[in-house]
Protein backbone atom coordinates (compact mmCIF):
# COMPACT_ATOMS: atom_id res chain seq x y z
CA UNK A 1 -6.97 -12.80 14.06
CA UNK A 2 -4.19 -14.81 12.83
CA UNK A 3 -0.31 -14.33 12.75
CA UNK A 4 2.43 -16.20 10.09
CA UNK A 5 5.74 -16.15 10.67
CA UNK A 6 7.31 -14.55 7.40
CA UNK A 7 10.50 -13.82 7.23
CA UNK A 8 11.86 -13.85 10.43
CA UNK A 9 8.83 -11.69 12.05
CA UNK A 10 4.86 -12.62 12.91
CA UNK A 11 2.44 -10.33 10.13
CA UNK A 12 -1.68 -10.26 11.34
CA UNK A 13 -3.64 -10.87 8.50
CA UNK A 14 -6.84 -12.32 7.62
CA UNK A 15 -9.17 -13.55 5.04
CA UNK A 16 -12.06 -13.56 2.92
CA UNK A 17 -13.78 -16.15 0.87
CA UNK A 18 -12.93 -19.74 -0.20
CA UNK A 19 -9.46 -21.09 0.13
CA UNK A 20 -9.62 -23.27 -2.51
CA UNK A 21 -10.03 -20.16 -4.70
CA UNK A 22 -6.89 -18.94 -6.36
CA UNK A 23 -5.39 -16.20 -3.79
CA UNK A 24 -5.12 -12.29 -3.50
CA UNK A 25 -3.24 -10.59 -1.01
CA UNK A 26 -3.70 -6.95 -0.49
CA UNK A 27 -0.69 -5.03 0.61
CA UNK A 28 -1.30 -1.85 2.03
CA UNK A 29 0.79 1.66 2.29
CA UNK A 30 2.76 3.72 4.24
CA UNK A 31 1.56 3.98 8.20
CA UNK A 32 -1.62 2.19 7.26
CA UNK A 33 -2.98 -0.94 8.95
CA UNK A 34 -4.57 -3.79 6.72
CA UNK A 35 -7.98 -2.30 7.88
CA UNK A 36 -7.65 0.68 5.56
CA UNK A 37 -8.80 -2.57 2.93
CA UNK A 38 -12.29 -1.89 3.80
CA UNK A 39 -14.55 -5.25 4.68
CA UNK A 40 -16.88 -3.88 1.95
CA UNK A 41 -13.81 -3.85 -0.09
CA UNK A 42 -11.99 -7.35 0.56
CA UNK A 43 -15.55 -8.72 0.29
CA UNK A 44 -16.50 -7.46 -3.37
CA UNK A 45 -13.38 -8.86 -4.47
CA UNK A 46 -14.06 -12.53 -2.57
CA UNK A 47 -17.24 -12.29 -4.44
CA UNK A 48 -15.57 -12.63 -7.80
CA UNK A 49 -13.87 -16.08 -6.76
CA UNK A 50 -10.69 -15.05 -4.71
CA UNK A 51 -9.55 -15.94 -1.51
CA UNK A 52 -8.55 -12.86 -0.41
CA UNK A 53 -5.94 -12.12 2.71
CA UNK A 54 -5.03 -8.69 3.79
CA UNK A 55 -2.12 -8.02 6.83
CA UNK A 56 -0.19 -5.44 8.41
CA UNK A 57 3.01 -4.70 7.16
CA UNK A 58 6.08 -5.31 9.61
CA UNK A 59 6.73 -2.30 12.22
CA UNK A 60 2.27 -1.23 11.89
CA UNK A 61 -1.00 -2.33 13.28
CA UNK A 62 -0.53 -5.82 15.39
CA UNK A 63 2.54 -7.05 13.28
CA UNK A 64 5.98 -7.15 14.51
CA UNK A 65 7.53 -4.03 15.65
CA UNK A 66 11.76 -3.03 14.71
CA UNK A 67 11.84 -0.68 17.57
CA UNK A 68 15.42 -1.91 18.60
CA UNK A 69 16.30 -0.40 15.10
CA UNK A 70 15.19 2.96 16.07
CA UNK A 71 13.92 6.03 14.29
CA UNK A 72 15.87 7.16 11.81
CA UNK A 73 17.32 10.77 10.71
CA UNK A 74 15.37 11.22 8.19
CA UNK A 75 16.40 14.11 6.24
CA UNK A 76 20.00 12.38 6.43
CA UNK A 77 18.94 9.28 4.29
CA UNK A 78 17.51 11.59 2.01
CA UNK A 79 20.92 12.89 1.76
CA UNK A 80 22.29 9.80 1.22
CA UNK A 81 24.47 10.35 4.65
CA UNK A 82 22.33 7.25 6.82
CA UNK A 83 21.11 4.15 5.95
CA UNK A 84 17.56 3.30 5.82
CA UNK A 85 16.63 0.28 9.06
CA UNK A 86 15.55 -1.25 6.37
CA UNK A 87 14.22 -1.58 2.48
CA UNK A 88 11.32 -1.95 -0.26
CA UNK A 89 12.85 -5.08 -1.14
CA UNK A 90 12.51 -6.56 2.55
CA UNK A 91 8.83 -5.82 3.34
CA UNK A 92 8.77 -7.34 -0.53
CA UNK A 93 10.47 -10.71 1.06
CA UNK A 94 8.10 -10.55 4.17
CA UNK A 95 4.90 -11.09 1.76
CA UNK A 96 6.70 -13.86 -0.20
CA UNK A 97 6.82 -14.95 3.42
CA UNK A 98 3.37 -14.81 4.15
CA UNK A 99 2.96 -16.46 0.79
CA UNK A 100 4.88 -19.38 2.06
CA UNK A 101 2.96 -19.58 5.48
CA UNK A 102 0.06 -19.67 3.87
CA UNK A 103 1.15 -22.43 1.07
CA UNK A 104 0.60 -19.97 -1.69
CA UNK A 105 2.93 -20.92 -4.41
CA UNK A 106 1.50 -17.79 -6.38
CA UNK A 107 -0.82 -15.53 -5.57
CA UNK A 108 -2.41 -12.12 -7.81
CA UNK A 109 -1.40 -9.04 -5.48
CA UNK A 110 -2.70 -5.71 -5.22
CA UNK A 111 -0.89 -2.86 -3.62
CA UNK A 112 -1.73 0.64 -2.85
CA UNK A 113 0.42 3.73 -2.32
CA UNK A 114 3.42 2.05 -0.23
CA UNK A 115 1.89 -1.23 -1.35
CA UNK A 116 1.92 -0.15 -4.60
CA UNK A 117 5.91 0.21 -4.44
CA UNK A 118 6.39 -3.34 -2.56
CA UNK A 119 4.28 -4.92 -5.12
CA UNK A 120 6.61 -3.39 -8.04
CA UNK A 121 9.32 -4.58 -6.03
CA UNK A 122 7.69 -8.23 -6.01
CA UNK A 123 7.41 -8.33 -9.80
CA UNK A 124 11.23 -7.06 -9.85
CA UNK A 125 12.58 -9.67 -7.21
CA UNK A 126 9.77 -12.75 -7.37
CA UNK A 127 8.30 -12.59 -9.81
CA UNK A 128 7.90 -16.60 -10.29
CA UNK A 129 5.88 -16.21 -7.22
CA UNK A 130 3.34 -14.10 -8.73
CA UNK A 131 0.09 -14.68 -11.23
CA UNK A 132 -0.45 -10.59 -11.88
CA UNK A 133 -0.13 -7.11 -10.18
CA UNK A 134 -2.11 -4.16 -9.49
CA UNK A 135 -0.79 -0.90 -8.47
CA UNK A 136 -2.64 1.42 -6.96
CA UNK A 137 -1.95 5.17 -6.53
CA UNK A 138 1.61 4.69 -6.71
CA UNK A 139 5.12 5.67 -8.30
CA UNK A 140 8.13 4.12 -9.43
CA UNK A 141 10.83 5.95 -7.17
CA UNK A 142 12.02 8.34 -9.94
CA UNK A 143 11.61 11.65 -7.97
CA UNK A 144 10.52 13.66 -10.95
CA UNK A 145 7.58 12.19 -10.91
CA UNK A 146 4.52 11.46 -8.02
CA UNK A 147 5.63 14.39 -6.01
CA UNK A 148 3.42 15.66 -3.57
CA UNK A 149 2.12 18.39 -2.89
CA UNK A 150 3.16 20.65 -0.07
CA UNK A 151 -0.08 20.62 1.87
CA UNK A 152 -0.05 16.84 1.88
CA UNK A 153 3.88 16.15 2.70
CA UNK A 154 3.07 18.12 5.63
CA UNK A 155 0.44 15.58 6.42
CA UNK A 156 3.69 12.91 6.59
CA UNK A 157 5.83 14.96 8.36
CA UNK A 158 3.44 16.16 11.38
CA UNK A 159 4.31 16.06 15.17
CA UNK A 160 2.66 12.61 16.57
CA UNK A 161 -0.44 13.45 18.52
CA UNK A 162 -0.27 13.30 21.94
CA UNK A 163 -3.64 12.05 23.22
CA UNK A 164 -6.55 10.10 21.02
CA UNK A 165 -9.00 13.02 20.55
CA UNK A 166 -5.69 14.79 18.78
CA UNK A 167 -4.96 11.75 16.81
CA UNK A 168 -8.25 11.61 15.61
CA UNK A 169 -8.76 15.12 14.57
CA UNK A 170 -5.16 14.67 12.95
CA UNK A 171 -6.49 11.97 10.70
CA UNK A 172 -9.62 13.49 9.77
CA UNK A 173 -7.74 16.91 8.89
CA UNK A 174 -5.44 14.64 6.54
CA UNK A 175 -8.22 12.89 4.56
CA UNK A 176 -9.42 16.00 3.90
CA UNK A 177 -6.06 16.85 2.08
CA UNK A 178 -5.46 13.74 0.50
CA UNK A 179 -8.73 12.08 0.08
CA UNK A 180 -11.17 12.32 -3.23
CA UNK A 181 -12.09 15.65 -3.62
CA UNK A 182 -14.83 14.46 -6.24
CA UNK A 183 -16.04 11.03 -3.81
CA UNK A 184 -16.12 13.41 -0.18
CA UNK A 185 -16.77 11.02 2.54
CA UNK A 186 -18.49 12.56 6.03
CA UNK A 187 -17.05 13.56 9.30
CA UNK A 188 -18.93 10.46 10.71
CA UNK A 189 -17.67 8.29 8.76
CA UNK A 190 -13.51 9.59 8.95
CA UNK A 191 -14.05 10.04 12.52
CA UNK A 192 -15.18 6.56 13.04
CA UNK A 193 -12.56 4.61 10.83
CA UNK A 194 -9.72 6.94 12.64
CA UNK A 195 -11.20 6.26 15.98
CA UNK A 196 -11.07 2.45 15.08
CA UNK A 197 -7.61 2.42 13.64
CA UNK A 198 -6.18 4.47 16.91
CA UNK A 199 -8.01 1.63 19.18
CA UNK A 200 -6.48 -1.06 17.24
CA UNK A 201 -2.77 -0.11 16.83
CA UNK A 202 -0.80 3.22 16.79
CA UNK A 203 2.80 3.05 16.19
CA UNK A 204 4.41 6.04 14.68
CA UNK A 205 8.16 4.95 14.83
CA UNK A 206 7.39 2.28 12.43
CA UNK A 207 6.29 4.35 10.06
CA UNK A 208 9.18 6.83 10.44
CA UNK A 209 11.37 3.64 9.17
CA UNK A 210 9.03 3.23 6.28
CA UNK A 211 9.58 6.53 5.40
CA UNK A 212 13.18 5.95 5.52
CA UNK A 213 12.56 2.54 3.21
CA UNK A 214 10.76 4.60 0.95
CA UNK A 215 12.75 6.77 0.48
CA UNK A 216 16.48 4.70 0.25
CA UNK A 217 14.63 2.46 -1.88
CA UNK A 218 15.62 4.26 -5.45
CA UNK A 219 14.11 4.10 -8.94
CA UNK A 220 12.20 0.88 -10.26
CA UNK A 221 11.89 2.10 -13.49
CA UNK A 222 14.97 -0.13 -15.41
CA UNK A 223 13.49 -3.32 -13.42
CA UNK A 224 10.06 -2.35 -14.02
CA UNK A 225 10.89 -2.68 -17.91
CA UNK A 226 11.98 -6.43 -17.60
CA UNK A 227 8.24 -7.41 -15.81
CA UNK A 228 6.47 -9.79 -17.97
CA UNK A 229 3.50 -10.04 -15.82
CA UNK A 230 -0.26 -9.30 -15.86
CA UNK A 231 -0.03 -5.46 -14.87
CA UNK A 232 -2.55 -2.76 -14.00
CA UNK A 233 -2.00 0.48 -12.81
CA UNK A 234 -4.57 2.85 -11.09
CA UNK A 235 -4.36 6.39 -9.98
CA UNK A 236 -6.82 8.80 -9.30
CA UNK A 237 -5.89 12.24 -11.12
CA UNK A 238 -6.93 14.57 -8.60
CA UNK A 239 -4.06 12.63 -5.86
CA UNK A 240 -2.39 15.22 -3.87
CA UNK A 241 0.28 13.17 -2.13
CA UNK A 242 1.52 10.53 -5.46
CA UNK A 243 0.79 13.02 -8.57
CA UNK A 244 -0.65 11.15 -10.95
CA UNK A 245 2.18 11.45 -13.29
CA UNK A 246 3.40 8.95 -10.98
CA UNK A 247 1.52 6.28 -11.99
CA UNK A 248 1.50 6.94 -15.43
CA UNK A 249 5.34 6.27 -15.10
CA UNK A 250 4.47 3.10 -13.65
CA UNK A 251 2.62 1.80 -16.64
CA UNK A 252 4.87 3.41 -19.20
CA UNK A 253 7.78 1.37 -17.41
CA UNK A 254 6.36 -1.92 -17.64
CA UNK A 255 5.68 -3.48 -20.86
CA UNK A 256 1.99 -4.50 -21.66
CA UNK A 257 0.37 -3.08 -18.75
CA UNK A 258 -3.18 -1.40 -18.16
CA UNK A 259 -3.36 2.08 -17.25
CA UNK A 260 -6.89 3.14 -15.48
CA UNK A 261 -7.07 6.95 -14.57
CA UNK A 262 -10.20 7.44 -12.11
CA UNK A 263 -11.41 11.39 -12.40
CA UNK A 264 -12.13 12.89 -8.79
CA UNK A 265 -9.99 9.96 -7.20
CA UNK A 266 -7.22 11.65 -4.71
CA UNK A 267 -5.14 9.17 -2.25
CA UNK A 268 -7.69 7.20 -0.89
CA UNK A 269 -9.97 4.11 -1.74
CA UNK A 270 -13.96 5.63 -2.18
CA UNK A 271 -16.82 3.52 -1.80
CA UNK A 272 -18.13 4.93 -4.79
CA UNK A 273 -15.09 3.66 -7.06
CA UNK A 274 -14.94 0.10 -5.46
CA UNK A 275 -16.64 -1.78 -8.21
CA UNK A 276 -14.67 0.08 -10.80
CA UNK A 277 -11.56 -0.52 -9.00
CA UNK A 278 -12.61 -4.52 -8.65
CA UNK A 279 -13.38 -4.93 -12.00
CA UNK A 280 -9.95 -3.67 -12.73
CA UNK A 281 -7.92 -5.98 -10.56
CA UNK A 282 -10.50 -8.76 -12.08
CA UNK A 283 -10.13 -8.30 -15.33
CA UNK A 284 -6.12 -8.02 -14.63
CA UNK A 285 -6.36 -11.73 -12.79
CA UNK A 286 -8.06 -12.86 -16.26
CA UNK A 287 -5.18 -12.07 -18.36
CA UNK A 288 -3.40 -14.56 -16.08
């Protein structure tokens, strides 16, 4: 696949459909490689006349790695005593970076979870550079709202495995306490899409300073209010790691947007709910 340079650092991405057709670019969450956008997925959307790129985030999958940053403490930037390696706003930059590697002067972007946040952050700091937003089982940084539960922080907070067959069963134990409890997928299926992801790319200290952009990030809500973009938000109400209330925040903070609440839907993408979910993002594109 190929790499851009963006912002000082080389992203993996790739693409679907015709690039003469206006583009999409999929940004994905917290510890999760670009494949978590399903080829089923990127395809159905390619279908309706995008050219659609997906990529890896800096510091996961085959993007650039900060490891001379090193893991961070934590609990101490929760406390406000240690700085994060790094913010929101700069994995916001590196996809206006990819934008510009790509010649994209605007693109429509669709974010889920982490994604969700960088792509709030994008209509906050760029928004010249975009044509609409969707935001996908996200929050806006206010901690009273989108808290998880305690069964699925603990799914974020685990010991790193220490051999593939432990990773594995890791992953499949944490889908079933964040996934759709009403769209169950099978243990052939999670065990397959973990065992591909491990092959791929595992790099756990990256998403430890994720974590730490996350959460030194703060509250979008006052600069969601001044986004004057096409603006969708999605959520699943039976998410156990963003609450729902969430991303009904979301949309309440930014004038003119869609809300979409998808019953059964927890913290993952189900096949089931892709063509609802497309026809969302699609009919927010129109309204650009």
């Amino acid at each position: 696949m190929p790499r851009a340079r963006a912002n000082g650092l080389e992203l993996e991405y790739d693409t679907f459909g015709d690039p003469a057709n206006p583009p999409l670019v999929l940004v994905m969450g917290l510890g999760a490689q670009m494949i978590t956008w399903e080829t089923g997925f990127c395809e159905l959307l390619a279908g309706h006349g995008f050219h659609v790129v997906r990529f890896d985030n800096r510091d996961i999958g085959l993007s650039s790695y900060l490891d001379e940053l090193g893991v961070p403490d934590v609990p101490a930037v929760m406390s406000g005593q240690a700085p994060a390696p790094y913010l929101l706003a700069d994995l916001a930059d590196d996809t206006v970076g990819l934008f510009d590697a790509l010649g994209f002067a605007k693109a429509h972007v669709v974010g889920a979870s982490m994604g969700g946040m960088i792509v709030q952050q994008l209509a906050i700091d760029h928004p010249d550079r975009l044509l609409s937003v969707t935001s996908i089982m996200s929050t806006t940084g206010d901690p009273s709202v989108g808290q998880a539960s305690p069964a699925a922080l603990a799914t974020l907070t685990r010991k790193p495995a220490a051999s593939r067959e432990e990773s594995i069963e890791q992953s499949i134990a944490a889908y079933r306490t964040t996934g759709s409890p009403g769209y169950p997928a099978t243990d052939e299926y999670l065990r397959e899409k973990a065992a591909r992801g491990y092959d791929r790319a595992l790099h756990p200290e990256g998403t430890f300073r994720q974590v730490a952009a996350v959460i030194a990030s703060g509250d979008r809500t006052e600069g969601l209010r001044d986004v004057r973009l096409p603006f969708t938000v999605l959520h699943g109400e039976a998410d156990p790691l963003v609450n729902v209330s969430g991303g009904k925040a979301t949309a309440a903070a930014v004038p003119d947007s869609e809300l979409v609440l998808l019953p059964g839907m927890g913290h993952d993408l189900p096949e089931p709910l892709w063509a609802e979910i497309v026809a969302a993002i699609v009919r927010t594109a129109a309204r650009a």
